[in-house]
Protein backbone atom coordinates (compact mmCIF):
# COMPACT_ATOMS: atom_id res chain seq x y z
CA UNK A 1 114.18 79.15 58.36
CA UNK A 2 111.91 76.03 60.20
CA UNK A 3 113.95 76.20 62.83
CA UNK A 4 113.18 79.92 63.40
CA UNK A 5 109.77 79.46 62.78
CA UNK A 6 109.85 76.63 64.66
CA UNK A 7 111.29 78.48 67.90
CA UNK A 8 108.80 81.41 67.38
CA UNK A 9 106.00 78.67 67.81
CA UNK A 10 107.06 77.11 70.94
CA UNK A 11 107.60 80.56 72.23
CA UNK A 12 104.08 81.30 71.85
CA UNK A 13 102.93 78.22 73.31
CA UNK A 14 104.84 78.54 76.01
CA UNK A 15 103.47 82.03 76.73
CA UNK A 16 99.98 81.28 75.78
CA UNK A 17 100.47 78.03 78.42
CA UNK A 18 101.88 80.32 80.97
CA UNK A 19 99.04 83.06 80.74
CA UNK A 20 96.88 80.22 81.15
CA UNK A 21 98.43 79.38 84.45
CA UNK A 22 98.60 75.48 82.81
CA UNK A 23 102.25 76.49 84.19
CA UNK A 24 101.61 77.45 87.57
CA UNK A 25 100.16 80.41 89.53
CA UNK A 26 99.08 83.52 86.63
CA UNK A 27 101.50 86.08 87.16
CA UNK A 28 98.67 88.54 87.69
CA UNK A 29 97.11 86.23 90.39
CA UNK A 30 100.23 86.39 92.57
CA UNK A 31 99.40 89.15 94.29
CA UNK A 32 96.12 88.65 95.12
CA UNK A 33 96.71 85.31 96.88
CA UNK A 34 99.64 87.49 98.72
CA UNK A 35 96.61 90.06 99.69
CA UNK A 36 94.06 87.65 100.40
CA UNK A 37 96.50 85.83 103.09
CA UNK A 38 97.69 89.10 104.32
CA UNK A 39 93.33 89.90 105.71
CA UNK A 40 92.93 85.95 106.60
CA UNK A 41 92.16 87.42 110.49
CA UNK A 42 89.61 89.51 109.10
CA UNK A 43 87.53 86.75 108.05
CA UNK A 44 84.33 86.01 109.63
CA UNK A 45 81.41 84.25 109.46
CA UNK A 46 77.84 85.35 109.45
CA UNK A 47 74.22 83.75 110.16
């Protein structure tokens, strides 16, 4: 039974960690970086 509760816990670390992005890029934020380098031309700068 602590083992199962045990693997339960590190499971929702390891989620928690991973929504966090302490694991890498968000999951959610993977697309936007895709977007944002697709419009890089578009980019200018004003006075």
């Amino acid at each position: 039974m602590r083992i199962l509760f045990l693997l339960i816990l590190l499971a929702n670390v390891w989620a928690y960690a991973l929504g966090q992005g302490w694991l890498g890029v968000r999951p959610g934020d993977e697309s936007r970086t895709v977007v944002q380098e697709l419009n890089a031309d578009k980019v200018t700068l004003g006075r």
